[in-house]
C-alpha atoms as a PDB file:
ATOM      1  CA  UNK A   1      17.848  38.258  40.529  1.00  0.00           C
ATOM      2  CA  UNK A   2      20.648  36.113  38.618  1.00  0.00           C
ATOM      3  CA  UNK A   3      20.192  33.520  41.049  1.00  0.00           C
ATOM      4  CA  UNK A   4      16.073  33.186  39.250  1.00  0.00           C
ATOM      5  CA  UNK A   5      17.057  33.358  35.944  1.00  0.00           C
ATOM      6  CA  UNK A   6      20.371  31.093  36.632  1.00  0.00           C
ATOM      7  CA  UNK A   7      17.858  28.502  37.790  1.00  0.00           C
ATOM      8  CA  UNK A   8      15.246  29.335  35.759  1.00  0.00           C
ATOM      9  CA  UNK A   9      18.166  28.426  32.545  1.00  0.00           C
ATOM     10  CA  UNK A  10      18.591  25.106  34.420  1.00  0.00           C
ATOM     11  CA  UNK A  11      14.870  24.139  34.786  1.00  0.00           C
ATOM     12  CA  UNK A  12      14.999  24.620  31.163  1.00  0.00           C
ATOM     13  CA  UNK A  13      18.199  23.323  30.224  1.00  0.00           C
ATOM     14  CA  UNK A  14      17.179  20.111  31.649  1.00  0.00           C
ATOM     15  CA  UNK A  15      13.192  20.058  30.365  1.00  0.00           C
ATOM     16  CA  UNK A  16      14.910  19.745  26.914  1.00  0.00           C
ATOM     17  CA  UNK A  17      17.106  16.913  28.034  1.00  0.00           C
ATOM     18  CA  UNK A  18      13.890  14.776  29.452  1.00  0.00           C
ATOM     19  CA  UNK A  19      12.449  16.190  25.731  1.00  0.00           C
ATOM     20  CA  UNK A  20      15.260  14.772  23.909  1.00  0.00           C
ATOM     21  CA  UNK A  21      15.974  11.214  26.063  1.00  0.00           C
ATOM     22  CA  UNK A  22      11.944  11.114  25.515  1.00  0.00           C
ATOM     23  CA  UNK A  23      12.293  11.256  21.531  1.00  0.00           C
ATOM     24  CA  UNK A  24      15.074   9.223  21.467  1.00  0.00           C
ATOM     25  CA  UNK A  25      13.097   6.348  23.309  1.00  0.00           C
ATOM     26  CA  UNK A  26      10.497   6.449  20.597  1.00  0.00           C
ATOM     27  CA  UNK A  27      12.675   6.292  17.793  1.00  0.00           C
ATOM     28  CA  UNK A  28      14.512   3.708  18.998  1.00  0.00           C
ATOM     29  CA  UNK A  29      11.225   1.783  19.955  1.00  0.00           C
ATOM     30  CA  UNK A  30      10.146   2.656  16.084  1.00  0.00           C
ATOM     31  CA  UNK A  31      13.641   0.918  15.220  1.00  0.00           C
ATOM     32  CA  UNK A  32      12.740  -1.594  16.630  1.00  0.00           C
ATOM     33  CA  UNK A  33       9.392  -2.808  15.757  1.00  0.00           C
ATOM     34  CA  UNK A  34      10.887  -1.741  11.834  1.00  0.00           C
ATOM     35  CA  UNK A  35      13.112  -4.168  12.013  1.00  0.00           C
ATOM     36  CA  UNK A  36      11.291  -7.025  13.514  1.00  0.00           C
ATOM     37  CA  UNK A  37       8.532  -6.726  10.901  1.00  0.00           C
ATOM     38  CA  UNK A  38      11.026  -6.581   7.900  1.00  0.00           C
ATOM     39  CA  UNK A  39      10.557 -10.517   7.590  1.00  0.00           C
ATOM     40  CA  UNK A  40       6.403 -10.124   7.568  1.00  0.00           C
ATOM     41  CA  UNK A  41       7.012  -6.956   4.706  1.00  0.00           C
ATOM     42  CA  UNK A  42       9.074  -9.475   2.662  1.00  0.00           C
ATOM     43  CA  UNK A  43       6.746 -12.322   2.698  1.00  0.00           C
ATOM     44  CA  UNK A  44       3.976  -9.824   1.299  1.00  0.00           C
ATOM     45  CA  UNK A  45       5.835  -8.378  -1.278  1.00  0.00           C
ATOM     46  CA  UNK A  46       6.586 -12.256  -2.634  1.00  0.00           C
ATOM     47  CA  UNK A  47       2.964 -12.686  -2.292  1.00  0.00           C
ATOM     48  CA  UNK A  48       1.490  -9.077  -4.086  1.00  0.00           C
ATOM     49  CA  UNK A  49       1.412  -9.184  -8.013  1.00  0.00           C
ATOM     50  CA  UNK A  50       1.356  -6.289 -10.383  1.00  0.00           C
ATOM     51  CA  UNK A  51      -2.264  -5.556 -11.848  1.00  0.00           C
ATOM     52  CA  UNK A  52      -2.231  -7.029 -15.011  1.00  0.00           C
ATOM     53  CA  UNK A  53      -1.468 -10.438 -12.917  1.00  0.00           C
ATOM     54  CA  UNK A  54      -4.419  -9.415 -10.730  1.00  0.00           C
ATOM     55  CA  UNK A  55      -6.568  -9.187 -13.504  1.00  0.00           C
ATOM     56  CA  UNK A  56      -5.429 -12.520 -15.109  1.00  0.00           C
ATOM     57  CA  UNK A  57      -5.399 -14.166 -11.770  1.00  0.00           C
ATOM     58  CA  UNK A  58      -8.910 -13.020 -11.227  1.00  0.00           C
ATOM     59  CA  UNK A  59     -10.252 -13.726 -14.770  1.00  0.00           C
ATOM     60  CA  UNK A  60      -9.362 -17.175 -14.826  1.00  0.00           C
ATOM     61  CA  UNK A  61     -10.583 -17.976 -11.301  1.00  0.00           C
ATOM     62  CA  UNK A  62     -14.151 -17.330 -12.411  1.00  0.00           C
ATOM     63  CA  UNK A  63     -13.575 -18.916 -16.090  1.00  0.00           C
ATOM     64  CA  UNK A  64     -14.069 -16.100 -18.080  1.00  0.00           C
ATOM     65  CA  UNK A  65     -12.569 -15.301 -21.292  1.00  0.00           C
ATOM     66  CA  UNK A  66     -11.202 -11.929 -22.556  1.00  0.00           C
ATOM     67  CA  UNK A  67     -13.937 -11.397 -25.376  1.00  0.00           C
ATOM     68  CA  UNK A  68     -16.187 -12.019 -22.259  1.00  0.00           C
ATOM     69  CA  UNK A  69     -14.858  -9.692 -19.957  1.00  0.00           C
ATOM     70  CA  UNK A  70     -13.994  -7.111 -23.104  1.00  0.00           C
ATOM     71  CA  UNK A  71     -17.609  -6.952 -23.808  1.00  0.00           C
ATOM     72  CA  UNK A  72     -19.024  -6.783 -20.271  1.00  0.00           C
ATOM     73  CA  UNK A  73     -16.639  -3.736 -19.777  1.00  0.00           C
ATOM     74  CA  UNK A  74     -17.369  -2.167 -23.212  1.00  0.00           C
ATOM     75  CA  UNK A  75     -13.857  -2.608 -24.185  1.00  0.00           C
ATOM     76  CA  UNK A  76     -11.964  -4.924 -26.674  1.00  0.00           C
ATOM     77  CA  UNK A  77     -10.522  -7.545 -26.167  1.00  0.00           C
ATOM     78  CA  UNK A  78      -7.141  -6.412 -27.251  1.00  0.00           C
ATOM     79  CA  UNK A  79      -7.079  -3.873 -24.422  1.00  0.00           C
ATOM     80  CA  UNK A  80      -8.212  -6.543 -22.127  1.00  0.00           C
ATOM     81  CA  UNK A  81      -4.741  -8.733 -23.223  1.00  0.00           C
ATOM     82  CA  UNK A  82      -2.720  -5.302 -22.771  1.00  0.00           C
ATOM     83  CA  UNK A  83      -3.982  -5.039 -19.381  1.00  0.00           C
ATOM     84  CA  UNK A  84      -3.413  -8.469 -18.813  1.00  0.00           C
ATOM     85  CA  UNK A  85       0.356  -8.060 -20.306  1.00  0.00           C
ATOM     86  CA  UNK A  86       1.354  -4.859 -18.587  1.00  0.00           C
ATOM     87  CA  UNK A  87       1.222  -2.995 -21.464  1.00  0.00           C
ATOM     88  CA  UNK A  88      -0.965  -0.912 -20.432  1.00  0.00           C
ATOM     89  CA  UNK A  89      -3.907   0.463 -17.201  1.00  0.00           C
ATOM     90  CA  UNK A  90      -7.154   0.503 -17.160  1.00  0.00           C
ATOM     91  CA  UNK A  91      -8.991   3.599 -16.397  1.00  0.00           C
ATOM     92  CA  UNK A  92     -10.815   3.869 -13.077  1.00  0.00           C
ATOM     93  CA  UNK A  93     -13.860   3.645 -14.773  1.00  0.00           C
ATOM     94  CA  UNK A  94     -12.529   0.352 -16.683  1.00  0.00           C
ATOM     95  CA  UNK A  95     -11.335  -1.108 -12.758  1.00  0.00           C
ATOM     96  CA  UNK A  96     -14.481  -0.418 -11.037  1.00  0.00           C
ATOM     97  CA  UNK A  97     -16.350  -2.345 -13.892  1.00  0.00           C
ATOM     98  CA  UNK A  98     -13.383  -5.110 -13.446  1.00  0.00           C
ATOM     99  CA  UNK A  99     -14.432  -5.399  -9.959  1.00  0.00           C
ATOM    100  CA  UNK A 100     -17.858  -5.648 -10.393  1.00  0.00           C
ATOM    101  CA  UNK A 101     -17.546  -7.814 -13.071  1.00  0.00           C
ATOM    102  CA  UNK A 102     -15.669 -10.305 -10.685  1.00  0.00           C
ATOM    103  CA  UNK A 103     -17.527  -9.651  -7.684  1.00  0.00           C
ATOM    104  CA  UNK A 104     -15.571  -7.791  -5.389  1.00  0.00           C
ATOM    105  CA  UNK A 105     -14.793  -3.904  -4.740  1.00  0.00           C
ATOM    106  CA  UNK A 106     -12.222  -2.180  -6.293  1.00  0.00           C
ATOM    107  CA  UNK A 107     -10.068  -1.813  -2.949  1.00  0.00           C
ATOM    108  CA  UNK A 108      -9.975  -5.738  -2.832  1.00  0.00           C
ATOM    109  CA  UNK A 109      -9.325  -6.094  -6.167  1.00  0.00           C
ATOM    110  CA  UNK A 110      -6.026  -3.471  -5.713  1.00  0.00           C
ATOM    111  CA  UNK A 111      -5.308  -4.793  -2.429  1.00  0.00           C
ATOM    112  CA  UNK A 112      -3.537  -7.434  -4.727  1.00  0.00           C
ATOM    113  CA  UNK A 113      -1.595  -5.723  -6.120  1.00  0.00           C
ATOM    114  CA  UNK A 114       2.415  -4.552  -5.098  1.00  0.00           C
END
């Protein structure tokens, strides 16, 4: 009876060392492709803006002004220059008009941004 249990302990004892050497091979793999895409993350951080930038960026390219795109939004155009500036967000009522506005949806329109 010790001998069964004696080998039973080893059947086990080395199941969890495939388990582990298993685990280990993915993380390193993970490791890996990490740090081979580290270049790819860096060149789309550089290229992502914050939103106010977005907004800017995306104003300008279809020539509109702020008193335009304050009164399309029902906004004024003060909040449309904080926006612009940083200073402040607009609502998610305010960015799904925004996106309209310019033509695109609202996940392109954040997809911009870092």
């Amino acid at each position: 009876m010790s001998g069964i249990s004696l080998f039973a302990v080893m059947a086990v004892g080395i199941l969890f060392m495939g388990l582990f050497v298993w685990l280990l091979v993915l993380v390193i793999r993970a490791l890996r492709k990490y740090i081979r895409s580290e270049p790819a993350r860096s060149e789309a951080a550089a290229v992502k803006r914050s939103l106010g930038e977005t907004i800017r960026a995306r104003r300008t390219a279809c020539k509109m002004t702020q008193e335009f795109v304050a009164e399309t939004v029902g906004v004024s155009r003060q909040a449309v220059s904080k926006w612009e500036s940083g200073t402040s967000e607009p609502s998610t009522s305010n960015l799904l008009a925004l996106a309209r506005l310019f033509g695109i949806s609202a996940e392109e329109l954040l997809r911009e941004v870092e």
